[in-house]
N, C-alpha and C. Protein backbone atom coordinates (compact mmCIF):
# COMPACT_ATOMS: atom_id res chain seq x y z
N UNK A 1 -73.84 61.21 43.62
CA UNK A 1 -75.15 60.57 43.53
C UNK A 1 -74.95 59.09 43.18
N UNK A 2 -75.83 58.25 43.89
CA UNK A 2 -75.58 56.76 43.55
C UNK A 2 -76.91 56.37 42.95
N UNK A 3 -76.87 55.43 41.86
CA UNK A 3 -77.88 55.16 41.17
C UNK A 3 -78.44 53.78 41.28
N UNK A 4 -79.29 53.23 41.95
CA UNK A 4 -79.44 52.02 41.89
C UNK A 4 -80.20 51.54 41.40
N UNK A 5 -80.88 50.46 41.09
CA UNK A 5 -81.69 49.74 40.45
C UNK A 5 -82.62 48.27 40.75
N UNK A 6 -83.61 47.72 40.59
CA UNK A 6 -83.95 46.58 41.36
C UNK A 6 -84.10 45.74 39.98
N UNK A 7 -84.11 44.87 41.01
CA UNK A 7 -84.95 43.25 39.75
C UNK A 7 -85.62 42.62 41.43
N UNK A 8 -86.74 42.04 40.94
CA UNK A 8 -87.44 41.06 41.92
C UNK A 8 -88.40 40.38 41.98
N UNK A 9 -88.67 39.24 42.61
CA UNK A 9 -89.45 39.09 42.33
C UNK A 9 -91.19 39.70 42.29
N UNK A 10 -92.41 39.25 41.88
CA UNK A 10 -93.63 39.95 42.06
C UNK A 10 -94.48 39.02 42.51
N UNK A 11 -94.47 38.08 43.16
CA UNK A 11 -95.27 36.79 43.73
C UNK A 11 -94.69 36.98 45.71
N UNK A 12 -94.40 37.98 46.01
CA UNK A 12 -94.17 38.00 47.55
C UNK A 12 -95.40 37.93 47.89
N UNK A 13 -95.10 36.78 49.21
CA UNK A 13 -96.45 36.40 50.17
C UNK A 13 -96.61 38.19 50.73
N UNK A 14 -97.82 38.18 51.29
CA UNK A 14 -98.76 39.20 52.28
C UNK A 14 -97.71 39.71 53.58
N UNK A 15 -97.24 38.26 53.62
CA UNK A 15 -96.47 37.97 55.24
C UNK A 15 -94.90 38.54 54.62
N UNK A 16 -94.39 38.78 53.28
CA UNK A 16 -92.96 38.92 53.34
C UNK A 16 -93.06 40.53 52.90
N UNK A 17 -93.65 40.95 52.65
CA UNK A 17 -93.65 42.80 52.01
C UNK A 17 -92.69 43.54 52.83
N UNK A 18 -93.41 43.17 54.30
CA UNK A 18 -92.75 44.21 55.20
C UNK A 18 -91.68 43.78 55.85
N UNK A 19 -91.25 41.96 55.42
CA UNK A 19 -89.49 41.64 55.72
C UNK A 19 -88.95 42.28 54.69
N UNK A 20 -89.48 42.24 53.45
CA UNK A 20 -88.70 42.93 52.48
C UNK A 20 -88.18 44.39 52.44
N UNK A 21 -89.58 45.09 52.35
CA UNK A 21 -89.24 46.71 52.71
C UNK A 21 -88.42 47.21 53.52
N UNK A 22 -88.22 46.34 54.84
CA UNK A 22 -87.31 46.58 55.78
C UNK A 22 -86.01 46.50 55.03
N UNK A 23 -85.56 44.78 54.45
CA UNK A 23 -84.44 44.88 54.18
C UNK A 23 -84.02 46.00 52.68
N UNK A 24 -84.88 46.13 52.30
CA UNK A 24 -84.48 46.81 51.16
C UNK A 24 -84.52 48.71 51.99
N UNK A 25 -85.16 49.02 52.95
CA UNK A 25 -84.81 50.60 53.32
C UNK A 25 -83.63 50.56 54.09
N UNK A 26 -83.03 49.01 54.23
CA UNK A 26 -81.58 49.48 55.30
C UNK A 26 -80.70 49.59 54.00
N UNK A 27 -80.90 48.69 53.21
CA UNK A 27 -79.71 48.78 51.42
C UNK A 27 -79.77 49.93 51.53
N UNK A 28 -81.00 50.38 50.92
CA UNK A 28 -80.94 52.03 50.13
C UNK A 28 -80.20 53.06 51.21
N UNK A 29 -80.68 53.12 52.95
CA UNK A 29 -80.34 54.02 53.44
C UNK A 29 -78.37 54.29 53.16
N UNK A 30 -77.76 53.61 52.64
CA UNK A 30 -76.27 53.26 52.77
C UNK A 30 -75.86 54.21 51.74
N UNK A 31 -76.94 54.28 50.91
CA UNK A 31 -76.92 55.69 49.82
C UNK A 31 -77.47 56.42 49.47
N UNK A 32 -77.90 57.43 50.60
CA UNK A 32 -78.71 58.35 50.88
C UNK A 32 -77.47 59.47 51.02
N UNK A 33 -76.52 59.69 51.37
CA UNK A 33 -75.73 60.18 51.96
C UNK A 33 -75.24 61.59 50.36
N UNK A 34 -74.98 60.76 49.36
CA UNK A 34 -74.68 61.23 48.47
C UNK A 34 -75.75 61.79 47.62
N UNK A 35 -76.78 61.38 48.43
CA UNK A 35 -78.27 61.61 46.51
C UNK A 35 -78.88 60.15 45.99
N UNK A 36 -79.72 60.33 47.03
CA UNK A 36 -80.27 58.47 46.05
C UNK A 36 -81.24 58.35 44.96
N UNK A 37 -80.89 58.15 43.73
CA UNK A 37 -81.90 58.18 42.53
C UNK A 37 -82.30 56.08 42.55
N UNK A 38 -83.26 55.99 42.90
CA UNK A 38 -83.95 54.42 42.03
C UNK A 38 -84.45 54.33 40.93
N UNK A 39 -84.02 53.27 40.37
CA UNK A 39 -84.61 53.42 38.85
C UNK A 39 -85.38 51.53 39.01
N UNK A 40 -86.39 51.95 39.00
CA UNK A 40 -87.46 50.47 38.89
C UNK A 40 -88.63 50.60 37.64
N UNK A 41 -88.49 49.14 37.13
CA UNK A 41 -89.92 48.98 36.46
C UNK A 41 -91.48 49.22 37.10
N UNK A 42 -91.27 49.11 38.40
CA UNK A 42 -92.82 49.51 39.50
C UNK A 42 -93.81 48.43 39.18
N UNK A 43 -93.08 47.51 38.66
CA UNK A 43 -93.79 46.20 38.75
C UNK A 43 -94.60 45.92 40.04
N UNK A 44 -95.92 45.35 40.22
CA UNK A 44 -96.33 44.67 41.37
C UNK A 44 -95.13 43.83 42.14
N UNK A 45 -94.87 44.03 43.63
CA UNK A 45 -93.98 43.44 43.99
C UNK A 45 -92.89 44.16 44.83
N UNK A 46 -92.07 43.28 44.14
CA UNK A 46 -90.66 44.06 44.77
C UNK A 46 -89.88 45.02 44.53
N UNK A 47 -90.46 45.46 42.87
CA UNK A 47 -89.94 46.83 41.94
C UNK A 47 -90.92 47.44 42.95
N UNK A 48 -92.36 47.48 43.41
CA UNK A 48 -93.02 48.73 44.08
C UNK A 48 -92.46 49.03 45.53
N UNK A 49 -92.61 48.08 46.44
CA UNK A 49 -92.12 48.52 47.04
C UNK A 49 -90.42 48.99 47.54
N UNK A 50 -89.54 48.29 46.71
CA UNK A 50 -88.16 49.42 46.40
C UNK A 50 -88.83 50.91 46.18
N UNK A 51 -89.34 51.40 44.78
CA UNK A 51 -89.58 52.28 44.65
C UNK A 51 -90.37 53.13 45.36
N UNK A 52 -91.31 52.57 46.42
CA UNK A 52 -91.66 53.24 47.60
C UNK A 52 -90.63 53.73 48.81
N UNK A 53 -89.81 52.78 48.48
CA UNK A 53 -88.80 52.94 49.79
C UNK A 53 -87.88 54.61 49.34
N UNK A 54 -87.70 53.99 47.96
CA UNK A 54 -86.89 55.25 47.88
C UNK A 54 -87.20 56.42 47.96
N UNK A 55 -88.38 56.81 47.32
CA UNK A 55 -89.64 57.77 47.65
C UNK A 55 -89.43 58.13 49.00
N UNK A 56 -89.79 57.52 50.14
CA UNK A 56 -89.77 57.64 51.81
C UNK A 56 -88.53 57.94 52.18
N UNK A 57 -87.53 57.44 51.47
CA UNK A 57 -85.92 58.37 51.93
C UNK A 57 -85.58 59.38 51.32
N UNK A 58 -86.37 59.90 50.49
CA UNK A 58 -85.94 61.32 50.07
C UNK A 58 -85.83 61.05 48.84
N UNK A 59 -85.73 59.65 48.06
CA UNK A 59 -84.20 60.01 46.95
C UNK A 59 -85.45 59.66 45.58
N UNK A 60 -85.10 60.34 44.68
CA UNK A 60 -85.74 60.57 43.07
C UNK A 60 -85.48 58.90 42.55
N UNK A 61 -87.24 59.13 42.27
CA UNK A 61 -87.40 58.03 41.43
C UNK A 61 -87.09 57.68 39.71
N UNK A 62 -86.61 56.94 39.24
CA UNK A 62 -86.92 56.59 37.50
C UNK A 62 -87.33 55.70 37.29
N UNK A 63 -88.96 55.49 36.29
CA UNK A 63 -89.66 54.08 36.14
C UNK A 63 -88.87 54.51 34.62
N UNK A 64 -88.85 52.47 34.21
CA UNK A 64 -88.78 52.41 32.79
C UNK A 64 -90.03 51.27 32.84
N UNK A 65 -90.76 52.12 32.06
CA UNK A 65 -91.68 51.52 31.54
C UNK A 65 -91.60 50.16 30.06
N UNK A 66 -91.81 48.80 30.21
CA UNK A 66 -91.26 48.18 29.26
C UNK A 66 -91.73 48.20 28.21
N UNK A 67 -93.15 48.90 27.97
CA UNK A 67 -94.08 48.99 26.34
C UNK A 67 -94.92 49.52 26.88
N UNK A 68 -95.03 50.46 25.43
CA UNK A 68 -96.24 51.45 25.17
C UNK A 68 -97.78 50.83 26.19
N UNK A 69 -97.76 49.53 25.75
CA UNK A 69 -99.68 49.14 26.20
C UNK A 69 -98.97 48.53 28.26
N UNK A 70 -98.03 48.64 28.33
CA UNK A 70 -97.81 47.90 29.47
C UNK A 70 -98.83 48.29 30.60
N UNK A 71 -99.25 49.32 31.05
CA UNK A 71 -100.10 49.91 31.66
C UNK A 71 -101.64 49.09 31.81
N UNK A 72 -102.17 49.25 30.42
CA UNK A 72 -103.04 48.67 29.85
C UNK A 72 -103.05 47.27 29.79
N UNK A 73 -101.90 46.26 29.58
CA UNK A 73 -102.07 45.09 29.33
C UNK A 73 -101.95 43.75 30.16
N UNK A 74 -100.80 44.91 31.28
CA UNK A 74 -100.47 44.19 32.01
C UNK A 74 -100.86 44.52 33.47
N UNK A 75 -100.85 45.22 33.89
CA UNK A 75 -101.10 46.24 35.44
C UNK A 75 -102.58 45.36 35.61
N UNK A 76 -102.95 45.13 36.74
CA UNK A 76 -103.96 44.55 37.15
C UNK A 76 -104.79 45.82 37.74
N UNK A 77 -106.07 45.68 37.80
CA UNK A 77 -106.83 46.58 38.66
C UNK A 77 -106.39 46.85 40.14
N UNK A 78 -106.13 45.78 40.62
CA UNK A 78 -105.84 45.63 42.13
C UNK A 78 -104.42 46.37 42.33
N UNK A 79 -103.79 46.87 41.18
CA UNK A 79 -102.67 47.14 41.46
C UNK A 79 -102.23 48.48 40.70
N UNK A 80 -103.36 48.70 39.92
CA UNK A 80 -103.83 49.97 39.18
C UNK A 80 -103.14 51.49 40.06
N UNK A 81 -103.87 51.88 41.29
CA UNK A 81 -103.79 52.67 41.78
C UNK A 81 -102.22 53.26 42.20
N UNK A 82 -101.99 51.92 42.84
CA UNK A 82 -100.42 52.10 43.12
C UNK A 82 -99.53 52.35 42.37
N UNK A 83 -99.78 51.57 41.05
CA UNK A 83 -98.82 51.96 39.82
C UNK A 83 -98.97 53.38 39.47
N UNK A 84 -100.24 53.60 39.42
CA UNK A 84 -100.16 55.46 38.75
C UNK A 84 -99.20 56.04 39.92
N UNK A 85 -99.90 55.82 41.19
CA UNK A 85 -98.95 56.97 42.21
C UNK A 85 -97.16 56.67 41.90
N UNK A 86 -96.77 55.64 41.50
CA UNK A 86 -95.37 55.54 41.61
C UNK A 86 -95.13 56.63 40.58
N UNK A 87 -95.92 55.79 39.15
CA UNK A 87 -95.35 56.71 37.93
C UNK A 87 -95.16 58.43 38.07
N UNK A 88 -96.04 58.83 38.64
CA UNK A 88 -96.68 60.09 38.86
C UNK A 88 -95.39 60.66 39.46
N UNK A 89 -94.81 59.69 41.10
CA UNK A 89 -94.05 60.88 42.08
C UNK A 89 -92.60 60.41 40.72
N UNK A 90 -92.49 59.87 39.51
CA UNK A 90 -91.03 59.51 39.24
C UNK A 90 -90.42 60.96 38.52
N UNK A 91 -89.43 61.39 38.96
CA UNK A 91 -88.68 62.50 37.97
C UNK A 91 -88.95 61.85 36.76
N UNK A 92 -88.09 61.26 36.80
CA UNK A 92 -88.08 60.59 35.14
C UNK A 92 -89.00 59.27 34.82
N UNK A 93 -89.82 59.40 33.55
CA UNK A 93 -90.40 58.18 33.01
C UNK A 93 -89.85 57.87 31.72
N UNK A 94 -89.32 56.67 31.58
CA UNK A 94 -88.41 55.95 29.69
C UNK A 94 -89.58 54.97 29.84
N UNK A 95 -90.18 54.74 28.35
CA UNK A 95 -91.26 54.15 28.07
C UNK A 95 -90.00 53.53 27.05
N UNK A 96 -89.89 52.13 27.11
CA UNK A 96 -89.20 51.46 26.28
C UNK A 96 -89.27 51.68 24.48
N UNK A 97 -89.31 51.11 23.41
CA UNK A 97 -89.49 51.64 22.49
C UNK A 97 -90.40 50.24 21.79
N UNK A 98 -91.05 49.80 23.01
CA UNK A 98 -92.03 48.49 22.09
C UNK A 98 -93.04 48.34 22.17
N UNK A 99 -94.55 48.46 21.30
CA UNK A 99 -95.85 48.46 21.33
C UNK A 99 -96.19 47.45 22.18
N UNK A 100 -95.67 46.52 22.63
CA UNK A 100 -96.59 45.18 23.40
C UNK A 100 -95.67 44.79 24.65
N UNK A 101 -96.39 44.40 25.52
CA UNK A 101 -95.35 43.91 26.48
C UNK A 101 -95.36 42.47 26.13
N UNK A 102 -94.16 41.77 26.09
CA UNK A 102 -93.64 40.74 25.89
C UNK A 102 -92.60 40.55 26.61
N UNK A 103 -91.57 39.57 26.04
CA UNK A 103 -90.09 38.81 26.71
C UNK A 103 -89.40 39.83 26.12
N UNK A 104 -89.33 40.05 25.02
CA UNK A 104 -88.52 41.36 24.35
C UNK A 104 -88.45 42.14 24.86
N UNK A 105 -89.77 42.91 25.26
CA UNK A 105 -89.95 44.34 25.86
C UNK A 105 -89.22 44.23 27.60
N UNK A 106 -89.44 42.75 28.28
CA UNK A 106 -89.02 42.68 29.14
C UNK A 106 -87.28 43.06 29.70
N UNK A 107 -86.67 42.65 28.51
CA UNK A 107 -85.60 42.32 28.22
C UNK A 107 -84.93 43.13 27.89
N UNK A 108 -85.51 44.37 27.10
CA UNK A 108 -85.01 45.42 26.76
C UNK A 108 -84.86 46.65 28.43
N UNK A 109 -85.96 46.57 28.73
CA UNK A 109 -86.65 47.26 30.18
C UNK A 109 -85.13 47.10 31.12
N UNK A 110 -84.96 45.62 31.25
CA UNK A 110 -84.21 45.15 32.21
C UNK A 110 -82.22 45.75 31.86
N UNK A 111 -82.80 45.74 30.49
CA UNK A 111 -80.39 46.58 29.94
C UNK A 111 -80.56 47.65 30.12
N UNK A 112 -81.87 48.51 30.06
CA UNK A 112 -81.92 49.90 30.21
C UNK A 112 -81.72 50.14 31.98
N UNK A 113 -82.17 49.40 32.89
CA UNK A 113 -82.27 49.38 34.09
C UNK A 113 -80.75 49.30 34.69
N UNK A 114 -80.04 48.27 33.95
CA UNK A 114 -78.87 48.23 34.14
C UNK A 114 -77.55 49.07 34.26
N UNK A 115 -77.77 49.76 32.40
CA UNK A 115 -77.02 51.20 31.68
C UNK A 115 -77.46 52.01 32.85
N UNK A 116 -78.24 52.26 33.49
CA UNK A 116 -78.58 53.03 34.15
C UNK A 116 -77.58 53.14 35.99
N UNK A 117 -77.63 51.93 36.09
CA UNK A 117 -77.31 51.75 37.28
C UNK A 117 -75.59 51.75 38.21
N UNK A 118 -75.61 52.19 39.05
CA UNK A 118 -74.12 52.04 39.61
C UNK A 118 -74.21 50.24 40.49
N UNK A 119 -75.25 50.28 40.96
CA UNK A 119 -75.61 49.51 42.22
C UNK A 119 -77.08 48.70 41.67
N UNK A 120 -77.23 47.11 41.85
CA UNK A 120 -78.34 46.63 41.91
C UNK A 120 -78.50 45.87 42.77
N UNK A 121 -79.87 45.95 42.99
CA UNK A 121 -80.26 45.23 44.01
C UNK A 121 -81.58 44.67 43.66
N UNK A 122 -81.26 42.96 44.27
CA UNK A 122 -81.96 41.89 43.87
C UNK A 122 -83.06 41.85 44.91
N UNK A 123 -84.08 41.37 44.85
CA UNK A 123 -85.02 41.32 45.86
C UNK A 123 -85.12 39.69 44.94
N UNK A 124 -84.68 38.68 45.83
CA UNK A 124 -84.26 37.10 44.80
C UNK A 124 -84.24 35.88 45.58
N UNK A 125 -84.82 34.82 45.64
CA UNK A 125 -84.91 33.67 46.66
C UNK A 125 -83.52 32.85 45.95
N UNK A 126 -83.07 32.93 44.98
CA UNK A 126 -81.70 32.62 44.42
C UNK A 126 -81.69 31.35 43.42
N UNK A 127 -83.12 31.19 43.20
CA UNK A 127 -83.86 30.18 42.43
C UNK A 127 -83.23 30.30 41.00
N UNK A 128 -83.17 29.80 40.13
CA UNK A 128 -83.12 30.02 38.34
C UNK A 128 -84.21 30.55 38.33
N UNK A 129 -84.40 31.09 36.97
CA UNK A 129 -85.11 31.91 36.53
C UNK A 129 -85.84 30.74 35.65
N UNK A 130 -86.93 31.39 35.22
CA UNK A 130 -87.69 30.69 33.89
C UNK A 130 -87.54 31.48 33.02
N UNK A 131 -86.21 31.64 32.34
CA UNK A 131 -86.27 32.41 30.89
C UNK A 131 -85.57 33.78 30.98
N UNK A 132 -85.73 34.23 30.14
CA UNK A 132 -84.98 35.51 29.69
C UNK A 132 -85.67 36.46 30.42
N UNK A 133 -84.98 37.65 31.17
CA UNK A 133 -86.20 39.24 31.25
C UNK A 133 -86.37 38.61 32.75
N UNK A 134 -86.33 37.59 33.84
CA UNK A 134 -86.30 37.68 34.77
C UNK A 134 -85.21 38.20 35.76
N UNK A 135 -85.63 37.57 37.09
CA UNK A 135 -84.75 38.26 38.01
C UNK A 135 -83.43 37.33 38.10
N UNK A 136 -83.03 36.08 38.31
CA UNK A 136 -82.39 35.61 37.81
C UNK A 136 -81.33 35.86 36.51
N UNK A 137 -82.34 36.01 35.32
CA UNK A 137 -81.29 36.91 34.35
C UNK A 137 -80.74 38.36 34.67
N UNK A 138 -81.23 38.73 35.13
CA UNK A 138 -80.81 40.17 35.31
C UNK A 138 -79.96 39.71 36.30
N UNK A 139 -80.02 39.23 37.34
CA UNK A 139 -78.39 39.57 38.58
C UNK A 139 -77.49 39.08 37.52
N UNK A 140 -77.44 37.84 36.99
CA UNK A 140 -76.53 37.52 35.93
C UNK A 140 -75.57 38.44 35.25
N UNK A 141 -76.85 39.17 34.41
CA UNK A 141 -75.99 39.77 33.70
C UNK A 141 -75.74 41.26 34.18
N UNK A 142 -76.03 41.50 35.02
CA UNK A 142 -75.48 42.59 36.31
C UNK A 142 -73.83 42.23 36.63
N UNK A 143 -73.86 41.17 37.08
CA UNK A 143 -72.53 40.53 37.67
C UNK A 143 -71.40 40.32 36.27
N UNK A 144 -72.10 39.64 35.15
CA UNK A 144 -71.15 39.78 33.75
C UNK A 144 -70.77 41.09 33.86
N UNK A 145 -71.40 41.92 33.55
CA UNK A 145 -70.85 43.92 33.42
C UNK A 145 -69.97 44.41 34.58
N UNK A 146 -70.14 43.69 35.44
CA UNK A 146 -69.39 44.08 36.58
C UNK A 146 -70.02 44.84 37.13
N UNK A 147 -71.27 44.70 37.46
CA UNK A 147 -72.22 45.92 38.35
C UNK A 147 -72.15 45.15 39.80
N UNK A 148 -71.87 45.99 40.60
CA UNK A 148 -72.17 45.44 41.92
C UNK A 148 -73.49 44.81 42.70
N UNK A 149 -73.76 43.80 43.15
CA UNK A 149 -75.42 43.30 43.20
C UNK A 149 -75.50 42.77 44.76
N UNK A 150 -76.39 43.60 45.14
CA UNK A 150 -76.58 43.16 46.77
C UNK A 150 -78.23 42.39 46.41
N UNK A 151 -78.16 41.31 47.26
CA UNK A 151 -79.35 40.05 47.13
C UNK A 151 -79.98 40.52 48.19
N UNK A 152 -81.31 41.13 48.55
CA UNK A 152 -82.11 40.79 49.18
C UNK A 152 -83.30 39.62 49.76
N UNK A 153 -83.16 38.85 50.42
CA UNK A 153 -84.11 37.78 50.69
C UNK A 153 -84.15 37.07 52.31
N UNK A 154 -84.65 38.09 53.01
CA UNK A 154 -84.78 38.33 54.19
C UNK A 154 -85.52 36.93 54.90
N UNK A 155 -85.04 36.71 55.74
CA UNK A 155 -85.81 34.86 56.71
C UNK A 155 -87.10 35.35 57.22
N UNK A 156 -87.48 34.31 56.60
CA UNK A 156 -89.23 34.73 56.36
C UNK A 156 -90.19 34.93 55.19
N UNK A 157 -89.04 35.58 54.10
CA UNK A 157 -89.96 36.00 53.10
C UNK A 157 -90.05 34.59 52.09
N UNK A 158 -91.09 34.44 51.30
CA UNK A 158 -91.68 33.43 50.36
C UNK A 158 -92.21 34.48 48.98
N UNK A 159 -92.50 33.32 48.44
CA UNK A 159 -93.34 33.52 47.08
C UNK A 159 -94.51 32.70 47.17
N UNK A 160 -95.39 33.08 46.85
CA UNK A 160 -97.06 32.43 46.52
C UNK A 160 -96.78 31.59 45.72
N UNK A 161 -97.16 30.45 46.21
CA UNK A 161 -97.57 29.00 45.50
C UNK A 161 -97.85 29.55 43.97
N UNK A 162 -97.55 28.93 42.96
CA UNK A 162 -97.83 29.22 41.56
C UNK A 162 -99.38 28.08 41.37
């Protein structure tokens, strides 16, 4: 069984979802062969649709949830629905061990994602990060541990103007 894991960004244009999904169901299909478990936060973005992908190839999901209120504090309405269905189809749910979502909780979310993982995969325009608990930090310190990290960022795809 191969275990993989995402970091990515959550600001993908309308127009890049389905460059993405593509490139991210040819990654995953490469480890299907053995048992594919994903382990994503199901963040709006590029954690959902990984974790959709993997769902559609057969292979068992794991959300780590980064805090108790994350649901509540952070999940948008517009994005409400989708999040329950991920949580719902995941074998496994780890609810981090922190009342608030913050940089902490982020941060914690993201080593557990890691410990977890054989294989990560970046969904990443290759930008720096702003800070700790992003995607940027995480390939980082993916690559320090010696985790193997395939970059997704398919020609075409963007991020929404901030």
């Amino acid at each position: 069984m191969t275990v993989v894991a995402v970091t990515g960004h959550m600001d993908l244009t309308e127009e890049s979802v389905p460059l993405v999904r593509e490139a991210l169901e040819a990654v995953l299909a490469e480890h299907t062969a053995d048992g594919l478990t994903g382990v994503s936060c199901i963040a709006k973005g590029a954690d959902a649709i990984f974790a959709d992908a993997v769902l559609s190839l057969g292979g068992k999901l794991v959300v780590v949830v980064p805090s108790a209120d994350y649901r509540q504090a952070v999940v948008k309405p517009s994005y409400a629905e989708e999040f329950d269905r991920l949580h719902q189809a995941a074998t496994e749910v780890v609810v981090m061990p922190h009342t608030e979502a913050d940089r902490e909780a982020y941060e914690a979310a993201n080593a557990e994602l890691l410990r977890r993982a054989d294989h990560l995969v970046a969904v990443w325009d290759g930008r720096p990060g702003n800070g700790r608990g992003g995607t940027a930090t995480t390939v980082t310190d993916a690559r320090t541990a010696g985790l193997p990290v395939t970059v997704v960022w398919p020609d075409g795809a963007a991020r929404r103007s901030r």
